[in-house]
Every structure is written in structure tokens, then in C-alpha cells.
N, C-alpha and C. Protein backbone atom coordinates (compact mmCIF):
# COMPACT_ATOMS: atom_id res chain seq x y z
N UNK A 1 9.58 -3.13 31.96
CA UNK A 1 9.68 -2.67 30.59
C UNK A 1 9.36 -1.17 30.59
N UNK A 2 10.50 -0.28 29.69
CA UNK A 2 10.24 0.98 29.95
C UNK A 2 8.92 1.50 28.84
N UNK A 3 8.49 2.67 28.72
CA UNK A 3 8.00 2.80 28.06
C UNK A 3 8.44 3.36 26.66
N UNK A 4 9.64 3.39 26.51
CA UNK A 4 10.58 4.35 25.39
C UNK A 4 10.61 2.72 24.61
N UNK A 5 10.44 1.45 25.57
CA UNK A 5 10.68 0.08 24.88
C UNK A 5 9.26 -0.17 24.16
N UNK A 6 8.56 -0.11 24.94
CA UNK A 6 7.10 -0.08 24.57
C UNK A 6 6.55 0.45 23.04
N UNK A 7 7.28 1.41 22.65
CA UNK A 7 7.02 2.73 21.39
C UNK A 7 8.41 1.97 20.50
N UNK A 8 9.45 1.09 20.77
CA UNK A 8 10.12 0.75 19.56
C UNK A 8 9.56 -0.28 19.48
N UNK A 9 8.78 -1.18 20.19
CA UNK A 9 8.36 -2.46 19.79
C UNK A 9 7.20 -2.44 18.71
N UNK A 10 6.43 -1.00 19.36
CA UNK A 10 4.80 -1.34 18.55
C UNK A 10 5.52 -0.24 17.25
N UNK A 11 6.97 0.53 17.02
CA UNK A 11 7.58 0.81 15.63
C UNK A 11 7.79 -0.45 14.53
N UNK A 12 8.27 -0.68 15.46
CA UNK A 12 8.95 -2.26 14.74
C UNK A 12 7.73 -3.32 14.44
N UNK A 13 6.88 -3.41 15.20
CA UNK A 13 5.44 -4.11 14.89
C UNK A 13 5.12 -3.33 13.32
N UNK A 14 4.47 -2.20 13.57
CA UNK A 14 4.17 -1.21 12.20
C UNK A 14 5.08 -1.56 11.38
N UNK A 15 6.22 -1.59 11.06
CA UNK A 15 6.86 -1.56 10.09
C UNK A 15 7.10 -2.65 9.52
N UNK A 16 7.02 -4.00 10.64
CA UNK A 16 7.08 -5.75 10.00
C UNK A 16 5.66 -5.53 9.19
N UNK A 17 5.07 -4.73 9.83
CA UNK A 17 3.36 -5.34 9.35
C UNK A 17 2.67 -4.35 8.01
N UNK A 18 3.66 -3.35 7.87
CA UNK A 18 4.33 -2.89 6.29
C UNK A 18 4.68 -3.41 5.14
N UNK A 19 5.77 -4.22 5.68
CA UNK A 19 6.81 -4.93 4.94
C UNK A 19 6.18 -6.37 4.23
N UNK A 20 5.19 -6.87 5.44
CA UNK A 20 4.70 -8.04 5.42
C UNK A 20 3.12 -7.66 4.04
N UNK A 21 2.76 -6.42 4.10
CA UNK A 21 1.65 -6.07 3.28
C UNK A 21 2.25 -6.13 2.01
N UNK A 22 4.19 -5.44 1.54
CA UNK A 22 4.38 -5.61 0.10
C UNK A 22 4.67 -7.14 0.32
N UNK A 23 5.03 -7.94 0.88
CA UNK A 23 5.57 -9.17 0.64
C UNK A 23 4.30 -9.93 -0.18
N UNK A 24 2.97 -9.93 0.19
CA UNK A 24 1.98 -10.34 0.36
C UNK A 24 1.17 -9.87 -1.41
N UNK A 25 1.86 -8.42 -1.38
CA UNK A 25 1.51 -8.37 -2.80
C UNK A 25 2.17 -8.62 -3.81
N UNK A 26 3.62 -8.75 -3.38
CA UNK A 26 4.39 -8.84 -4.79
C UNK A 26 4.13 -10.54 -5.01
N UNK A 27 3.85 -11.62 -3.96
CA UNK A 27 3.59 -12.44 -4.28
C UNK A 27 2.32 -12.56 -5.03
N UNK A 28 1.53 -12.19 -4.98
CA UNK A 28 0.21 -11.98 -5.24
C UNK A 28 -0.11 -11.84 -6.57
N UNK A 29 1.16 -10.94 -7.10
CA UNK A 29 1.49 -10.55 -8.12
C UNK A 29 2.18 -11.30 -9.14
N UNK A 30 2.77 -12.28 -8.38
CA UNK A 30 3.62 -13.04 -9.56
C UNK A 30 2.84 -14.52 -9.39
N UNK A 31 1.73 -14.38 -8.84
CA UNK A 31 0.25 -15.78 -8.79
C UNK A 31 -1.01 -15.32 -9.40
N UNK A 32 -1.38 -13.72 -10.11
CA UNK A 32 -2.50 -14.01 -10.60
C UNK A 32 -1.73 -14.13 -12.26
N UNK A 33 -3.17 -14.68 -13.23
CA UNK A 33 -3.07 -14.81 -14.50
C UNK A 33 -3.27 -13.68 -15.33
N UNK A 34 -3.24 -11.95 -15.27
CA UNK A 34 -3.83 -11.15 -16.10
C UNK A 34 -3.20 -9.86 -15.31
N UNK A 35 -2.93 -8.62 -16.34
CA UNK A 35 -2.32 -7.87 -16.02
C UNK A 35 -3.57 -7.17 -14.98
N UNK A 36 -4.82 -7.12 -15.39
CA UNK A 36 -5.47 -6.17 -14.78
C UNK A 36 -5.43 -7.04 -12.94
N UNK A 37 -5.55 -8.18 -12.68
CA UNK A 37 -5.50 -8.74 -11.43
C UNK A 37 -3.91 -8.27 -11.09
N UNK A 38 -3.44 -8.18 -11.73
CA UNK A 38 -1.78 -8.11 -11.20
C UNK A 38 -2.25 -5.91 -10.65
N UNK A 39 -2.60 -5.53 -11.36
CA UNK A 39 -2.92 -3.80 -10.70
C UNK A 39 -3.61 -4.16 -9.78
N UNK A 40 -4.31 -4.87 -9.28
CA UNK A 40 -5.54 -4.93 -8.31
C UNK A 40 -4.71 -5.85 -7.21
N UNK A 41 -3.54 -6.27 -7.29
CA UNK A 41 -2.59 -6.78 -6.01
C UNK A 41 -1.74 -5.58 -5.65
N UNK A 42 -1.63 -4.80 -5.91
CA UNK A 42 -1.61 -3.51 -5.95
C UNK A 42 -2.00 -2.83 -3.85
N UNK A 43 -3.39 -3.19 -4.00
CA UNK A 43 -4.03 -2.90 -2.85
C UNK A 43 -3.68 -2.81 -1.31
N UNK A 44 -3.00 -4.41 -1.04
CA UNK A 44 -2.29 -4.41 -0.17
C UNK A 44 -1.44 -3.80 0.48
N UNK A 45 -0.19 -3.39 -0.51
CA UNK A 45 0.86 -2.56 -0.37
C UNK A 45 1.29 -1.29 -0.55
N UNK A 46 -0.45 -0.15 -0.72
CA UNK A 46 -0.46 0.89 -0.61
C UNK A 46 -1.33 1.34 0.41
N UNK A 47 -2.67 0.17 0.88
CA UNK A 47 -3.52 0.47 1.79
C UNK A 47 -3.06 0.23 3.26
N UNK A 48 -2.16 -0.98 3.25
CA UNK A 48 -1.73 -1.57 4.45
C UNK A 48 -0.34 -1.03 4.89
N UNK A 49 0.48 -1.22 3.68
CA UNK A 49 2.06 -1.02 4.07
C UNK A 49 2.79 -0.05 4.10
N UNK A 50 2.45 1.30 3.31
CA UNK A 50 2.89 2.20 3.32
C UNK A 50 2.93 3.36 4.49
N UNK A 51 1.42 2.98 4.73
CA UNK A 51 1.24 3.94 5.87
C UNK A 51 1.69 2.87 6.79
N UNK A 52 1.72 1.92 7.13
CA UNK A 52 2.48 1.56 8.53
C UNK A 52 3.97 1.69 8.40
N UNK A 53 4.50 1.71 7.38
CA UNK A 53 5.60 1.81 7.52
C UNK A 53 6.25 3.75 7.99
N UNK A 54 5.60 4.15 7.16
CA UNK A 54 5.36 5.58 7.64
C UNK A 54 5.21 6.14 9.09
N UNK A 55 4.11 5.17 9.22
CA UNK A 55 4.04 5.01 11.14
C UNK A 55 4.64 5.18 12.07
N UNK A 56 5.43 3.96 11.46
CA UNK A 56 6.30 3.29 12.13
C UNK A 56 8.02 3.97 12.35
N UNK A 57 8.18 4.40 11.29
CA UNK A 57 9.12 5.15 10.91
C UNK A 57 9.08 6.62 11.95
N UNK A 58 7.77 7.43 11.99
CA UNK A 58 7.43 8.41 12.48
C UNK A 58 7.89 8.32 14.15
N UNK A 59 6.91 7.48 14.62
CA UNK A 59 7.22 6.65 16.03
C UNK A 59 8.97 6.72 16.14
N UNK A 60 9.81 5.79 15.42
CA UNK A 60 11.18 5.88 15.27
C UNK A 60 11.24 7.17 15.99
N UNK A 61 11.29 7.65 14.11
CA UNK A 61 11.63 9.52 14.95
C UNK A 61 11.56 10.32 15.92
N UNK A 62 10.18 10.12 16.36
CA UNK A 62 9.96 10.99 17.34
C UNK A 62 10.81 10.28 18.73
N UNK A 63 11.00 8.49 18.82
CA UNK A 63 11.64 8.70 20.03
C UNK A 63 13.13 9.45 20.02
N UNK A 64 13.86 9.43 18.96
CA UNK A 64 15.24 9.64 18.65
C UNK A 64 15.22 11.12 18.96
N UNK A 65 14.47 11.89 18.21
CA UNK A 65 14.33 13.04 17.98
C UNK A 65 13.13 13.90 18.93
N UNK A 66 12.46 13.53 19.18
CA UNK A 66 11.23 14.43 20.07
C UNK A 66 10.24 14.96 18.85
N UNK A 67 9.28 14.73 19.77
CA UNK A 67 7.78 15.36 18.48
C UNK A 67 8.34 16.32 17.66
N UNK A 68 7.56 16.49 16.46
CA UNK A 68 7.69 17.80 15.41
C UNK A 68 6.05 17.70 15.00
N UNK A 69 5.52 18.92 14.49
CA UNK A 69 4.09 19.04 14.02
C UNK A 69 4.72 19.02 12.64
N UNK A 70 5.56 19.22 12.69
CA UNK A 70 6.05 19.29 10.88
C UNK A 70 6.15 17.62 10.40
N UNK A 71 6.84 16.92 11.64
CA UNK A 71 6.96 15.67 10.79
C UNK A 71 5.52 14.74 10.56
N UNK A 72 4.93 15.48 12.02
CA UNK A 72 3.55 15.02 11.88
C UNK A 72 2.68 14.91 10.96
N UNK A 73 2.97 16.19 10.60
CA UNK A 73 1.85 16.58 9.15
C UNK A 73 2.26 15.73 7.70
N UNK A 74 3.42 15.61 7.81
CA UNK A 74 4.15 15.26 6.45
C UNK A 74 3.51 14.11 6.32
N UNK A 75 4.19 13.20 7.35
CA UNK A 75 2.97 12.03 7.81
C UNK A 75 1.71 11.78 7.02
N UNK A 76 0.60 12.33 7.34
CA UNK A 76 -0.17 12.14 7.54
C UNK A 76 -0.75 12.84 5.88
N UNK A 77 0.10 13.89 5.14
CA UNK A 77 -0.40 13.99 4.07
C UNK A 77 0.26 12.47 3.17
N UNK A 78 1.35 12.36 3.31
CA UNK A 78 1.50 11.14 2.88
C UNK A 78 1.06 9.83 2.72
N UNK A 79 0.59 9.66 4.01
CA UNK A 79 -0.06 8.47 3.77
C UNK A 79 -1.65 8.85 3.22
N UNK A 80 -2.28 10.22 2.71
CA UNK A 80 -3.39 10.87 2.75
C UNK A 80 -3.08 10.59 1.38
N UNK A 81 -2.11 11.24 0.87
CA UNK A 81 -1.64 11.25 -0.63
C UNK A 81 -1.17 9.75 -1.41
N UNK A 82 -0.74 8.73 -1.08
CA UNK A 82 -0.65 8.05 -1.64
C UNK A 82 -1.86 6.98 -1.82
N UNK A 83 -2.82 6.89 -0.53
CA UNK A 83 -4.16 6.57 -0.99
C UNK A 83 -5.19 6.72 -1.94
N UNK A 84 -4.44 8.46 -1.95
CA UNK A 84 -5.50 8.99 -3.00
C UNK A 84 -4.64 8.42 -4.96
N UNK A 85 -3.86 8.63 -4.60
CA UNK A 85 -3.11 8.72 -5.66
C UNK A 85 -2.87 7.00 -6.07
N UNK A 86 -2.72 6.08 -5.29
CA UNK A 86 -2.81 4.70 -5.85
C UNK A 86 -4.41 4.18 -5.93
N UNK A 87 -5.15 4.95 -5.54
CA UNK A 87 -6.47 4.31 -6.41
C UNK A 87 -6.54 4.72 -7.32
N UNK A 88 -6.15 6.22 -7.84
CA UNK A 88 -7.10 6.77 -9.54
C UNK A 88 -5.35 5.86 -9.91
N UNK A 89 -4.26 5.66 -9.86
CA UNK A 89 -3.28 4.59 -10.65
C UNK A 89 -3.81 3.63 -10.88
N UNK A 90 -3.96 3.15 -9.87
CA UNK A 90 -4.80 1.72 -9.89
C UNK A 90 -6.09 1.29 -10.92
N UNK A 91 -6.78 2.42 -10.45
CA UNK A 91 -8.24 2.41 -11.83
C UNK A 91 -7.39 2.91 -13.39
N UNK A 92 -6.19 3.96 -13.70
CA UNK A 92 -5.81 4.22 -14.86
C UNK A 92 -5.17 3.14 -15.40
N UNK A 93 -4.53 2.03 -14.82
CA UNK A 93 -3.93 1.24 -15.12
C UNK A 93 -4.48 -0.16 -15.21
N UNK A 94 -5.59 -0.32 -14.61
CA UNK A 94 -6.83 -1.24 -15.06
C UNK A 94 -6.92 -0.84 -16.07
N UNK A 95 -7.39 0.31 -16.44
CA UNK A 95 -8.08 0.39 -17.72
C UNK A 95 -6.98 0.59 -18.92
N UNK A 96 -6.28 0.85 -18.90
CA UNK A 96 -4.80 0.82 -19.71
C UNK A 96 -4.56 -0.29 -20.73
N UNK A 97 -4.59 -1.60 -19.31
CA UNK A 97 -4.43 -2.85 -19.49
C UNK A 97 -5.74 -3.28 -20.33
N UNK A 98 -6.58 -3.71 -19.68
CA UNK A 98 -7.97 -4.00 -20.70
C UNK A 98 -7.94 -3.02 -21.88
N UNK A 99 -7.58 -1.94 -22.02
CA UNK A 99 -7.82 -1.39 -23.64
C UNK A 99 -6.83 -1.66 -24.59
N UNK A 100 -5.40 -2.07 -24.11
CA UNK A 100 -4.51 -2.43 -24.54
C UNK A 100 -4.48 -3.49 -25.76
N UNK A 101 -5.63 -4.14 -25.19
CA UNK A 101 -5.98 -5.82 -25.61
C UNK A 101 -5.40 -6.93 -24.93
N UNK A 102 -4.79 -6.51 -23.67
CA UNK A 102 -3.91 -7.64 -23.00
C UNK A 102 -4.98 -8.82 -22.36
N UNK A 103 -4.58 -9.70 -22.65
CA UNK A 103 -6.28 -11.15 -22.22
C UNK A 103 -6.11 -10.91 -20.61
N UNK A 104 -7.61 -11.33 -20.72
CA UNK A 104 -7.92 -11.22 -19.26
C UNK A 104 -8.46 -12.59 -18.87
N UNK A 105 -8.31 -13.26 -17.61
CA UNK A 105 -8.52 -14.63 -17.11
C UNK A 105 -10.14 -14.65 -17.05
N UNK A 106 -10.76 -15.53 -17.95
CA UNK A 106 -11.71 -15.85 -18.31
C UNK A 106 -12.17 -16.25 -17.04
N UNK A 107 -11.92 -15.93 -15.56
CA UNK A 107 -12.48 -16.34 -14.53
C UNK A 107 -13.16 -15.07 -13.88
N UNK A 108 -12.63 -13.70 -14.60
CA UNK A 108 -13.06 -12.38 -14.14
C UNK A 108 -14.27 -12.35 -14.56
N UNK A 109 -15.05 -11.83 -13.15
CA UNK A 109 -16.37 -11.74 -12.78
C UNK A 109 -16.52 -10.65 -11.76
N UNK A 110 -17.68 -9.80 -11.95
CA UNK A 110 -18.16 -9.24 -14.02
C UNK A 110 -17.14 -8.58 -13.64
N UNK A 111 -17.12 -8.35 -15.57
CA UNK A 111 -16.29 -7.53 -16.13
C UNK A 111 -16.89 -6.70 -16.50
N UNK A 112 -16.73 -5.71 -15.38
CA UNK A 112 -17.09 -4.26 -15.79
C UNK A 112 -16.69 -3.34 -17.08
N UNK A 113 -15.31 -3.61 -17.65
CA UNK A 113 -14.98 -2.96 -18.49
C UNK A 113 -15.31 -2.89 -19.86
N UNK A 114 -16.08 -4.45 -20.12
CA UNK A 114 -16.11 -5.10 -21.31
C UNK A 114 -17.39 -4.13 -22.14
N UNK A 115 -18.59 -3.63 -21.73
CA UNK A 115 -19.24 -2.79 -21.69
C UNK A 115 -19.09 -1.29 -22.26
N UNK A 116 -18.17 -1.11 -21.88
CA UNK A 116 -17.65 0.61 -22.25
C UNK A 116 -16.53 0.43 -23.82
């Protein structure tokens, strides 16, 4: 096994294991009872999947194409940037939902929001 095989397998690993993080939430998503649990399935498929898919994608590139520090970086603000940027979504849209008045599953424990 060459090693050029080696770097599309563990691409293709990253990127099933991407794909497999939104699968995981959109189901997730259409099984809880309340909008604010439905933002909080959310998690999966920005913490896990994006950046592997990114990864994975990168890996791609570089065998096709040969290293770049440019694609590198892009990389790496990206997956830097959407972390940052799907948690304060994530918390604006929790709270969106709960102020909205949309019911929340009387199984949520604690409810931090109820307070403020």
C-alpha cells in the first residue's frame, strides 16, 4: 500500500466521519420535543463535521495539488471560525426560542433561562 493510498483513505475516513456527524444531528433534530433542544443538536455537526470534512477535503487537495500555506490557513481559520461563530448562534438562538414563548419539554433540566 502506497502512501499517496494511505492519505486518500484517512481523507475519505474524515469526511465519512463529517458526514456521519450531520447525519447524527439532523436526526437528532427531527427526535427532540422543543425548539431550544432542536439548537442544541446543532453541536454535532459544527463541532465534529465540519472541520473533518474540511480536513478531509484539505488532505484531498493537497494530494491532487501539492501543499499551499494559503490553503492551510484558510483551513484552519475556518474551522476556527465556525466554532466560534456556531456557539454565540447556538446560545442566540436558544434564547430567541425560549423568549419567543415557544414550549419547552417539561423534561428540561435546569432551566437556566427561566430565571432571567
Amino acid at each position: 500500500m502506497t502512501v499517496e493510498l494511505v492519505w486518500h483513505i484517512v481523507a475519505a475516513v474524515l469526511v465519512l466521519l463529517g458526514a456521519l456527524g450531520f447525519l447524527v444531528s439532523a436526526i437528532a433534530m427531527l427526535r427532540v420535543r422543543d425548539a431550544v433542544s432542536r439548537v442544541n443538536c446543532l453541536g454535532p455537526a459544527t463541532a465534529v463535521g465540519l472541520p473533518s470534512i474540511l480536513v478531509g477535503a484539505l488532505i484531498e487537495q493537497t494530494i491532487a495539488t501539492g501543499w499551499s500555506w494559503g490553503d492551510g490557513v484558510k483551513v484552519v481559520l475556518a474551522v476556527l471560525a465556525s466554532l466560534i461563530v456556531s456557539s454565540v448562534a447556538s446560545n442566540t438562538l436558544g434564547r430567541a426560542a425560549y423568549r419567543s414563548g415557544a414550549p419547552i419539554d417539561p423534561l428540561t433540566d435546569p432551566n437556566e433561562l427561566a430565571g432571567r
